[in-house]
C-alpha atoms as a PDB file:
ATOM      1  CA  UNK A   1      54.602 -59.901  14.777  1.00  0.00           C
ATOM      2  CA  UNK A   2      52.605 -61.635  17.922  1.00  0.00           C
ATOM      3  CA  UNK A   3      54.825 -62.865  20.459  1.00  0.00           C
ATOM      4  CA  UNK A   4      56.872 -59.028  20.176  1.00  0.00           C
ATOM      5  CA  UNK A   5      52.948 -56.949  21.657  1.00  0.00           C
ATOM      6  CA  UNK A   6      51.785 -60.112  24.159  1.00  0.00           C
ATOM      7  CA  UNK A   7      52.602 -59.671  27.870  1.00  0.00           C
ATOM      8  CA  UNK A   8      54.485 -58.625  30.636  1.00  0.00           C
ATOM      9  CA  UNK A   9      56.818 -60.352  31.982  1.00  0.00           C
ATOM     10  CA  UNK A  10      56.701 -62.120  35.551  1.00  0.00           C
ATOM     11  CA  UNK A  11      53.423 -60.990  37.065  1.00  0.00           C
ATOM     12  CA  UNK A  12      52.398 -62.250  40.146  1.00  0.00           C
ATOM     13  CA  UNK A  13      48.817 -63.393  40.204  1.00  0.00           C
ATOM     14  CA  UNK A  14      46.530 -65.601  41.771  1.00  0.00           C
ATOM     15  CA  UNK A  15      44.898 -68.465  40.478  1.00  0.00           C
ATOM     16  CA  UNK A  16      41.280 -67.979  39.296  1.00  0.00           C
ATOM     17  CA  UNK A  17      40.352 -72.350  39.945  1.00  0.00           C
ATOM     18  CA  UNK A  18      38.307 -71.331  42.673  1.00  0.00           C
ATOM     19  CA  UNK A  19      34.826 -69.418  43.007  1.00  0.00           C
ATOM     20  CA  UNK A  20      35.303 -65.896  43.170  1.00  0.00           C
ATOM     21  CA  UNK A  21      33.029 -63.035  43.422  1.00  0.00           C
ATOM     22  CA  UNK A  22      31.853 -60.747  40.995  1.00  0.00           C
ATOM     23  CA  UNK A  23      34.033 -58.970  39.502  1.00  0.00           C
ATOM     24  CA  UNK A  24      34.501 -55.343  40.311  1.00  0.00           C
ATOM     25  CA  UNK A  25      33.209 -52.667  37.722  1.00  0.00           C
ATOM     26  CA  UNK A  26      36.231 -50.051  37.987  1.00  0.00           C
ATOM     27  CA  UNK A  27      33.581 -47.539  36.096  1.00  0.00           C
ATOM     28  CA  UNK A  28      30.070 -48.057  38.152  1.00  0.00           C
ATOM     29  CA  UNK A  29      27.837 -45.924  36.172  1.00  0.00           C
ATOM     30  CA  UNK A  30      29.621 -45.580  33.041  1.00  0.00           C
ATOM     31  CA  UNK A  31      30.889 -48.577  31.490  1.00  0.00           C
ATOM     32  CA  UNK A  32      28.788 -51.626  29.527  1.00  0.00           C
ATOM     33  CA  UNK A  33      29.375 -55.288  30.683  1.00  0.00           C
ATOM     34  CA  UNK A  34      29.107 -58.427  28.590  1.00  0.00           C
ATOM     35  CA  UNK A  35      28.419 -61.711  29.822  1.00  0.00           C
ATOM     36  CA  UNK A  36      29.846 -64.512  27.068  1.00  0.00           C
ATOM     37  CA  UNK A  37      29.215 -68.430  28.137  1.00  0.00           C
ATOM     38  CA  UNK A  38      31.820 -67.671  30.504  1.00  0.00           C
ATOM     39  CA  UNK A  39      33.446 -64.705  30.649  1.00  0.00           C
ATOM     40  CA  UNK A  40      32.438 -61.356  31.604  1.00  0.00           C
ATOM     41  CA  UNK A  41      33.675 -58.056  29.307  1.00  0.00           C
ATOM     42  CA  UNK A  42      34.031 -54.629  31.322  1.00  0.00           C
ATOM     43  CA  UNK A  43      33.796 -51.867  29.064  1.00  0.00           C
ATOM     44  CA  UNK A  44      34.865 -48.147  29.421  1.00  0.00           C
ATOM     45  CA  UNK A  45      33.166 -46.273  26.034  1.00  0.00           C
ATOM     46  CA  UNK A  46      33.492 -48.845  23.779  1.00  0.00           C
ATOM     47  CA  UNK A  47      30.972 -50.254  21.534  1.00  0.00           C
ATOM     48  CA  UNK A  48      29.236 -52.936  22.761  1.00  0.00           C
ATOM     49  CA  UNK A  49      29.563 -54.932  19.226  1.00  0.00           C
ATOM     50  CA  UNK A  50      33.437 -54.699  20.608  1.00  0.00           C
ATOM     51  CA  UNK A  51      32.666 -56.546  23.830  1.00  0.00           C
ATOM     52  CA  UNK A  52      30.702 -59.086  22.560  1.00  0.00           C
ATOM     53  CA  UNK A  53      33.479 -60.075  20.028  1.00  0.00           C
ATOM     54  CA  UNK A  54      35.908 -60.121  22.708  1.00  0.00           C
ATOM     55  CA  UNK A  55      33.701 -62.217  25.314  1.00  0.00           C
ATOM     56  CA  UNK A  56      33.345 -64.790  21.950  1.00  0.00           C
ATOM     57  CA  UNK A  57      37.171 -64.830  22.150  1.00  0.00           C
ATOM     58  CA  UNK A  58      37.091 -64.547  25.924  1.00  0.00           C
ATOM     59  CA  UNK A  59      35.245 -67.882  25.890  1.00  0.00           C
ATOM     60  CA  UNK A  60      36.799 -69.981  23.129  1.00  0.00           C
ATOM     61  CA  UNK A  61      40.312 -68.891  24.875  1.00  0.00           C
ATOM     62  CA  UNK A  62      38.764 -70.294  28.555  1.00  0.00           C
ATOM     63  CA  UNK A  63      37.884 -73.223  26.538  1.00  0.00           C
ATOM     64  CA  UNK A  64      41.885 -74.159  25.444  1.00  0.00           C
ATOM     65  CA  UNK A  65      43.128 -72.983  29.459  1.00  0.00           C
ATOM     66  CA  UNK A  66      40.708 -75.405  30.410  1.00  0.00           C
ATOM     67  CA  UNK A  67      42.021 -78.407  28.211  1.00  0.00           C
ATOM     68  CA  UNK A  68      45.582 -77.897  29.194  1.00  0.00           C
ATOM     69  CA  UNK A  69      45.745 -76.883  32.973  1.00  0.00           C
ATOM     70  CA  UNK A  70      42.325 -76.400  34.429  1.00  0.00           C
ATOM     71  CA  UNK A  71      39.854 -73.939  35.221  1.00  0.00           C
ATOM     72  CA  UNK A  72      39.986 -69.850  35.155  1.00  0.00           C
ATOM     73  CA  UNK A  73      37.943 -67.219  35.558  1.00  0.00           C
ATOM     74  CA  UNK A  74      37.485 -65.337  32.557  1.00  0.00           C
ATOM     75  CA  UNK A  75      37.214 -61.643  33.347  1.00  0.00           C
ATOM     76  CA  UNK A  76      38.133 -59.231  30.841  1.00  0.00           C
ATOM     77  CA  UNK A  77      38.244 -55.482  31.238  1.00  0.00           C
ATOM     78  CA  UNK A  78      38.255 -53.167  27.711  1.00  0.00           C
ATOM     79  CA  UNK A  79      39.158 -49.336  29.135  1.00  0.00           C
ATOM     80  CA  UNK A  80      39.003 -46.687  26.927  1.00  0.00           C
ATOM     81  CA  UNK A  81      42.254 -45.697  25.934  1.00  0.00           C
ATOM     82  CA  UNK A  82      45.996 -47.226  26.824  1.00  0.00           C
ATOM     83  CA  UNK A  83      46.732 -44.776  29.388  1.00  0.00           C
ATOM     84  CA  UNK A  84      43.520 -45.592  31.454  1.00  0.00           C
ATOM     85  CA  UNK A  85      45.033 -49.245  30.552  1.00  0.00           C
ATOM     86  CA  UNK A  86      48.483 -48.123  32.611  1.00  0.00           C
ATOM     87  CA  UNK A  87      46.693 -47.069  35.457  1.00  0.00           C
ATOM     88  CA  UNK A  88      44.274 -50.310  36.311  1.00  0.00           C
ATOM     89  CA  UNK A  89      47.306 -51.834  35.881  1.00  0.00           C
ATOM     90  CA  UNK A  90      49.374 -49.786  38.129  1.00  0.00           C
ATOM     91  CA  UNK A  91      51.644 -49.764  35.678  1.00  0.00           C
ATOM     92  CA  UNK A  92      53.998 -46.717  33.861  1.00  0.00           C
ATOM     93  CA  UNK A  93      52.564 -46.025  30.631  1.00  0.00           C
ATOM     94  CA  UNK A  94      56.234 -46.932  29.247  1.00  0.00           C
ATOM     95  CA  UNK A  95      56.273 -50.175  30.493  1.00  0.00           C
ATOM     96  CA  UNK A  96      53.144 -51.567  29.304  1.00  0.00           C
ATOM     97  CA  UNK A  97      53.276 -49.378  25.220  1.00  0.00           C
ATOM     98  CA  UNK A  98      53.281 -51.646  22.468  1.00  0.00           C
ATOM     99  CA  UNK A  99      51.417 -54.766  24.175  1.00  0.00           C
ATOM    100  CA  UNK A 100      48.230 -55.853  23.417  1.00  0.00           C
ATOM    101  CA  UNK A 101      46.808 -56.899  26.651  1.00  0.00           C
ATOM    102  CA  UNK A 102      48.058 -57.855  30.421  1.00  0.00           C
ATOM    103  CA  UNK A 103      47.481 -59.924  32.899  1.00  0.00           C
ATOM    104  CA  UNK A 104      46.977 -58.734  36.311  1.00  0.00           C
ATOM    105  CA  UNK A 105      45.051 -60.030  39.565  1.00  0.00           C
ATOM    106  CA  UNK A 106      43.004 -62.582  38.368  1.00  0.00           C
ATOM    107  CA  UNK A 107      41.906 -60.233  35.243  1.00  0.00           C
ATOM    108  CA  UNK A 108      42.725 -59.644  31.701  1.00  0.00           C
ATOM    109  CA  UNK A 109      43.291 -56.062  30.879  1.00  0.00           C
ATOM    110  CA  UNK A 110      43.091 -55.045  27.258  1.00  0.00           C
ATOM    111  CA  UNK A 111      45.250 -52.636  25.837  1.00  0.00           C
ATOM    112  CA  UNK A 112      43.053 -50.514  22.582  1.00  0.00           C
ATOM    113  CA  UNK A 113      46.035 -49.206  20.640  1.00  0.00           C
ATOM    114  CA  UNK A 114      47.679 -53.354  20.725  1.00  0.00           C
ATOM    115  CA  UNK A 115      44.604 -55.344  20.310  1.00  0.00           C
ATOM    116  CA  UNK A 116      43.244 -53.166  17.250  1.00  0.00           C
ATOM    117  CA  UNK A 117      46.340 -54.029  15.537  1.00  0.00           C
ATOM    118  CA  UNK A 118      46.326 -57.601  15.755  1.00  0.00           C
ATOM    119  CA  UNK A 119      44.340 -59.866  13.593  1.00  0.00           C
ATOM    120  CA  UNK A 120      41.732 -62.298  15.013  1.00  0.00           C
ATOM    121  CA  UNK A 121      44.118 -64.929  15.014  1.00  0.00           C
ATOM    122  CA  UNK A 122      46.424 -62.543  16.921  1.00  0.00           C
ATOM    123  CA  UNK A 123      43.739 -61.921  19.279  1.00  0.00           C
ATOM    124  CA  UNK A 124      42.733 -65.240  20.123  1.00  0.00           C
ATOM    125  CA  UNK A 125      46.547 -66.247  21.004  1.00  0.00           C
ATOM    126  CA  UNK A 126      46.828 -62.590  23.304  1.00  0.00           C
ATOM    127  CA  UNK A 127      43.901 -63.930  25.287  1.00  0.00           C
ATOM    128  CA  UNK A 128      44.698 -67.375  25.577  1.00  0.00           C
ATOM    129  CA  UNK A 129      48.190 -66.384  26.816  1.00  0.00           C
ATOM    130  CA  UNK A 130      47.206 -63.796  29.388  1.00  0.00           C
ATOM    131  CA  UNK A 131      44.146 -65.831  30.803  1.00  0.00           C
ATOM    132  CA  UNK A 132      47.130 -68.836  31.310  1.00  0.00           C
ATOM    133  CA  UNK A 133      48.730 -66.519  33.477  1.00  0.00           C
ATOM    134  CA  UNK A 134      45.850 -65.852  35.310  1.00  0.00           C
ATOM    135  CA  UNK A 135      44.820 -69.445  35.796  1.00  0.00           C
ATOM    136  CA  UNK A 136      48.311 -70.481  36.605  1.00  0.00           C
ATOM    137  CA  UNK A 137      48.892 -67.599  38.759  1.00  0.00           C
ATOM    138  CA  UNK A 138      51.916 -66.317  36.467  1.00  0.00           C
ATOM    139  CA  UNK A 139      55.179 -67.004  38.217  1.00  0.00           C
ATOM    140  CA  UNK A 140      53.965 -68.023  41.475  1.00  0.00           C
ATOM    141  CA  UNK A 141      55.661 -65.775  43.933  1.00  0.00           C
ATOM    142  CA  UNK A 142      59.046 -66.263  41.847  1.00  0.00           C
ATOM    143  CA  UNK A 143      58.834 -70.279  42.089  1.00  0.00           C
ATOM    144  CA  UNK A 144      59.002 -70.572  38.602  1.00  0.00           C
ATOM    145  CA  UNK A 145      61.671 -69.228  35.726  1.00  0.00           C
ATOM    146  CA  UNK A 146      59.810 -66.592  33.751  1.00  0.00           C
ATOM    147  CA  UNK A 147      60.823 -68.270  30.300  1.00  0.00           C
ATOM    148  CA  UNK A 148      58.744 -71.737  31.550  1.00  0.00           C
ATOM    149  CA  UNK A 149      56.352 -68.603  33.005  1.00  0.00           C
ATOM    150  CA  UNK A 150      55.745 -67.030  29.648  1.00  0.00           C
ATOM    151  CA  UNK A 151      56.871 -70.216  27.021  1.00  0.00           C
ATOM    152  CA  UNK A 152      53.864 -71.969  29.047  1.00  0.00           C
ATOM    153  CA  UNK A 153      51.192 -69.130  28.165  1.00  0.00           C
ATOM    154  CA  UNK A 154      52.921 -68.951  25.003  1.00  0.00           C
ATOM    155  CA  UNK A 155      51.935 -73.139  24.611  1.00  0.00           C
ATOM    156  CA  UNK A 156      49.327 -72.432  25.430  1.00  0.00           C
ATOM    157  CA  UNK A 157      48.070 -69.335  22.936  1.00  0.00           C
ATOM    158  CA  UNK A 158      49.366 -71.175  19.852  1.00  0.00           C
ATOM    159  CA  UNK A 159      48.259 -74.535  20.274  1.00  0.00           C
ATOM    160  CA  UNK A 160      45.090 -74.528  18.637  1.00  0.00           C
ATOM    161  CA  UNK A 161      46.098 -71.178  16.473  1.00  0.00           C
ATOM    162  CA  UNK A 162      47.011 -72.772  13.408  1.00  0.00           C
ATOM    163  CA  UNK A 163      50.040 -70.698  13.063  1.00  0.00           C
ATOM    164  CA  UNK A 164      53.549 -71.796  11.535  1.00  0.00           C
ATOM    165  CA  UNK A 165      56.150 -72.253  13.617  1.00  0.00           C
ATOM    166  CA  UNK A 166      58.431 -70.090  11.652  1.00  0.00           C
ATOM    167  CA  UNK A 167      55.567 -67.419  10.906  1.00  0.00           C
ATOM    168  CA  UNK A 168      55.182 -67.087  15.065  1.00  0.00           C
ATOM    169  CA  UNK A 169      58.609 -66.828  15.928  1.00  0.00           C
ATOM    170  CA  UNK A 170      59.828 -64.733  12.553  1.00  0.00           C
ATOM    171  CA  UNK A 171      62.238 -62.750  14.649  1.00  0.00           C
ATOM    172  CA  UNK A 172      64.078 -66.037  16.144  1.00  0.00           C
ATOM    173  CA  UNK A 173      63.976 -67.801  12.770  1.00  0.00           C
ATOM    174  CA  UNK A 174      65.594 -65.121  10.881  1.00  0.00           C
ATOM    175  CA  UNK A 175      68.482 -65.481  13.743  1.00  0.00           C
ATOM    176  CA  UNK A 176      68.279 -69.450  13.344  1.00  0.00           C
ATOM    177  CA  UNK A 177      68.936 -69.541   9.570  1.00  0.00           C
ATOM    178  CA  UNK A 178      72.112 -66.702   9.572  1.00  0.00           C
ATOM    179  CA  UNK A 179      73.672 -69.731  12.205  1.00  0.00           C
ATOM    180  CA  UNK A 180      73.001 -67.520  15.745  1.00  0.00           C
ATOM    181  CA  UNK A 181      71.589 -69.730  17.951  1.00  0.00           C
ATOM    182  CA  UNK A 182      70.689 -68.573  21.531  1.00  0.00           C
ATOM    183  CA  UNK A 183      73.418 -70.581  23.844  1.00  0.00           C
ATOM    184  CA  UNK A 184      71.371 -70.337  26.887  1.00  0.00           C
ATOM    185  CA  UNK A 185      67.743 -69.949  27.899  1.00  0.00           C
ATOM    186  CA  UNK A 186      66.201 -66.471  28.111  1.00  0.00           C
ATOM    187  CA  UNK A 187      66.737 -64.723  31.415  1.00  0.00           C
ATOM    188  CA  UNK A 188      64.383 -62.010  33.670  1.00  0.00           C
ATOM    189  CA  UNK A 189      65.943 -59.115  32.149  1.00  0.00           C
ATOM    190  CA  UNK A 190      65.339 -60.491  28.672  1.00  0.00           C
ATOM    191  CA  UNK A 191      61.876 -59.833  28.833  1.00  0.00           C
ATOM    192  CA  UNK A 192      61.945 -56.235  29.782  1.00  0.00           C
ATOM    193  CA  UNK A 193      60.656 -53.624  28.289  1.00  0.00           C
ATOM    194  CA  UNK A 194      63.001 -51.983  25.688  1.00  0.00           C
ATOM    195  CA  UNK A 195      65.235 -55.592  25.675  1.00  0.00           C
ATOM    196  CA  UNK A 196      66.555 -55.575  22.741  1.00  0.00           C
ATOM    197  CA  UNK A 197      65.705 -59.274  21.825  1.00  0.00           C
ATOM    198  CA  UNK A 198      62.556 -59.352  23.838  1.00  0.00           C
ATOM    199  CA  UNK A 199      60.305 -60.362  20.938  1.00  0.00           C
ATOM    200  CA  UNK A 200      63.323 -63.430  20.266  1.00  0.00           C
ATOM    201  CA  UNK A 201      63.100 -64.438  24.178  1.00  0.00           C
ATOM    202  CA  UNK A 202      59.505 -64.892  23.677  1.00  0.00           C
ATOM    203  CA  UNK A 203      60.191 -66.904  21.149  1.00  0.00           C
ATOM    204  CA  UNK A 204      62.672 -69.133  22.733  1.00  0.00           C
ATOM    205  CA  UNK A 205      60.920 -69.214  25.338  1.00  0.00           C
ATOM    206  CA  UNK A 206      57.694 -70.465  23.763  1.00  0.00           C
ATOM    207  CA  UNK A 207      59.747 -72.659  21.688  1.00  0.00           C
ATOM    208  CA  UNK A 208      61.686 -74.576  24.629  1.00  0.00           C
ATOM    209  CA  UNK A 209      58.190 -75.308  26.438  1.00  0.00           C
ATOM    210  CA  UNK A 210      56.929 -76.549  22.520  1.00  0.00           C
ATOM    211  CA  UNK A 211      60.203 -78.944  22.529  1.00  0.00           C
ATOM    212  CA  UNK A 212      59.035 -80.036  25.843  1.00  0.00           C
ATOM    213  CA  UNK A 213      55.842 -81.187  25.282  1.00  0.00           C
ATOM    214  CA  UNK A 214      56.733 -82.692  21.908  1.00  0.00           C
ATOM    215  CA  UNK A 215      59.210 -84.880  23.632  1.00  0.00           C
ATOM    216  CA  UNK A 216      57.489 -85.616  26.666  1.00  0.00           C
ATOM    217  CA  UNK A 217      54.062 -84.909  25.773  1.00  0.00           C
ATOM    218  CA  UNK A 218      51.316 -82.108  26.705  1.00  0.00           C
ATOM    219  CA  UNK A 219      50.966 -83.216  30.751  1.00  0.00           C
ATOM    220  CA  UNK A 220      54.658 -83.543  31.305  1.00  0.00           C
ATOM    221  CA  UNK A 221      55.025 -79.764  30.209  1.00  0.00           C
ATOM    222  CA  UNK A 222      51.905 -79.197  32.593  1.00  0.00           C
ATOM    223  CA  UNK A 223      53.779 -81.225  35.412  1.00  0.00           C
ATOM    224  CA  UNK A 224      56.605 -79.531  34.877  1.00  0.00           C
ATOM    225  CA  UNK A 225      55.038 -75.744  35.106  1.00  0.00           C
ATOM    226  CA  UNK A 226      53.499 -77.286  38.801  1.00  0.00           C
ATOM    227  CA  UNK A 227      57.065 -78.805  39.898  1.00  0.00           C
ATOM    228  CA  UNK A 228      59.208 -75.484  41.146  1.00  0.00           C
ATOM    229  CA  UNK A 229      61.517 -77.158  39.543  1.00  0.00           C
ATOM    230  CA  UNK A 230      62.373 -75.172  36.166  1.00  0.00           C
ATOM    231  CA  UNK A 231      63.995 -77.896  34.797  1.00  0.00           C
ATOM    232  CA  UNK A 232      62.808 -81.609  33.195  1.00  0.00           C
ATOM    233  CA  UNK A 233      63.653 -84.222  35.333  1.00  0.00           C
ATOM    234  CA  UNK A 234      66.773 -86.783  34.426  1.00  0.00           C
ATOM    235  CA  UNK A 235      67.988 -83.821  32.341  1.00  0.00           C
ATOM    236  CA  UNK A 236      70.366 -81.764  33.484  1.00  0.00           C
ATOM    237  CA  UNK A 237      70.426 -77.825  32.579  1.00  0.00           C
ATOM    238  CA  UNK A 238      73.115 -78.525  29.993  1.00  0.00           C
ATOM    239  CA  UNK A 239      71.208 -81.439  28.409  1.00  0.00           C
ATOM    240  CA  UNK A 240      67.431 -79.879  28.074  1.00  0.00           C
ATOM    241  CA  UNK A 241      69.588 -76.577  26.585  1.00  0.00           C
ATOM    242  CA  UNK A 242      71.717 -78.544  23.818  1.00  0.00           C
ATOM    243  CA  UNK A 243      68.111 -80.629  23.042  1.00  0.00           C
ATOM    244  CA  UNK A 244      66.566 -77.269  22.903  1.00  0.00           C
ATOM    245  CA  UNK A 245      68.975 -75.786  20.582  1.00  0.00           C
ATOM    246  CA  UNK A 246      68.476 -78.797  18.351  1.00  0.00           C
ATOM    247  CA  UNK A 247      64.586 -78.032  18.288  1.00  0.00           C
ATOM    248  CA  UNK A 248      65.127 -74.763  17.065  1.00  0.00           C
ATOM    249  CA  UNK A 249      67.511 -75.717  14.398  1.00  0.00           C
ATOM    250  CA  UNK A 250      64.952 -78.511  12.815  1.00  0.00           C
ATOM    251  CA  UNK A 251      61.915 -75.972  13.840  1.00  0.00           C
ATOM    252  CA  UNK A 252      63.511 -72.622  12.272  1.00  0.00           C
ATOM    253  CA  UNK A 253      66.800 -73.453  10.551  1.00  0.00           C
END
């Protein structure tokens, strides 16, 4: 299961478009760095065989941010262990167990226990969504719903994955073809940690920015994300949710 170990929710970020310094080592004297085409790996005791693989990934994942919104900075930060995670994070170790990676102030940090689970596929989709949110700058001080927030980075992952539809949203699908279809769009508190359908709101999510861009096409998805407008213009709420709902029932049912 991907989209269930991806991100959190709603973080606040800034975009990485423009320069930006080096980034900061948050280990001086005890970590390794590695530089990829474009990316830079921090690591805290980890292999660097590890870091090289993931500033490969770092760099093909730049690549697909780059062809749908624009430029980021690729930093990526590997700590040791998923507590050491929590804490570069600022983060509770309960709110961040079970994901693979976070974004958080113009950085990717990697969570070990998540990532090693994940396949390469998986891993290539984890950093494509989290450097989105980076670039992007995640929900933009609260100017954009956190389903377009995460469905966006969730475009975004998958589009070049090679994954089907049905395989990435498994959780959703099996909902889909026992006839429960979501009646609205996934909320704030959806997306919380220990939500009960957070993997499915993910999903949805994804799914309704997917429906989008098939519709209206790749930059009116993009244009949308930009507008602070959270919905798709000449439709109202109740029309983009019924043509949504359709989507999933050709997509999953």
């Amino acid at each position: 299961m991907l989209a269930g170990i991806l991100t959190l929710a709603g973080a606040a970020l800034v975009t990485g478009a423009s320069p930006s310094p080096a980034p900061r080592d948050p280990w001086p004297g005890d970590s390794v760095t590695v530089r990829g085409e474009h990316s830079v790996v921090i690591g805290h005791r980890v292999p660097p065989s590890r870091l090289a693989d993931l500033a490969a990934r770092a760099d093909r994942a730049r690549r697909t941010v780059l062809e749908v919104w624009g430029p980021v900075r690729a930093v990526v930060l590997f700590p040791a262990d998923d507590a050491e995670a929590a804490a570069l994070a600022g983060a509770a170790p309960a709110a961040v167990a079970g994901l693979a990676a976070l974004a958080d102030a113009g950085r990717v940090i990697v969570l070990p226990s998540g990532y090693a689970r994940l396949s390469g596929t998986g891993r290539d989709v984890v950093l494509a969504h989290e450097l989105t949110h980076v670039a992007t700058g995640a929900t933009r001080g609260g100017r954009v719903p956190v389903w377009l927030s995460e469905g966006f980075a969730d475009y975004v992952g998958y589009r070049d994955a090679g994954i089907a539809t049905a395989t990435a949203a498994a959780e959703l699908a099996a909902e889909v073809r026992a006839g429960r279809l979501p009646a609205r769009l996934p909320g704030p508190a959806d997306f919380a940690a220990g939500a009960p359908r957070r993997a499915q709101a993910y999903e949805e999510a994804w799914l309704a920015c997917r429906y989008v861009a098939q519709r209206y096409g790749e930059r009116a998805l993009v244009r949308l994300y930009g507008s602070d407008v959270g919905g798709v213009p000449g439709l109202s709420p109740a029309e983009f949710t019924a043509g949504w709902r359709d989507h999933l029932r050709r997509e999953l049912g």
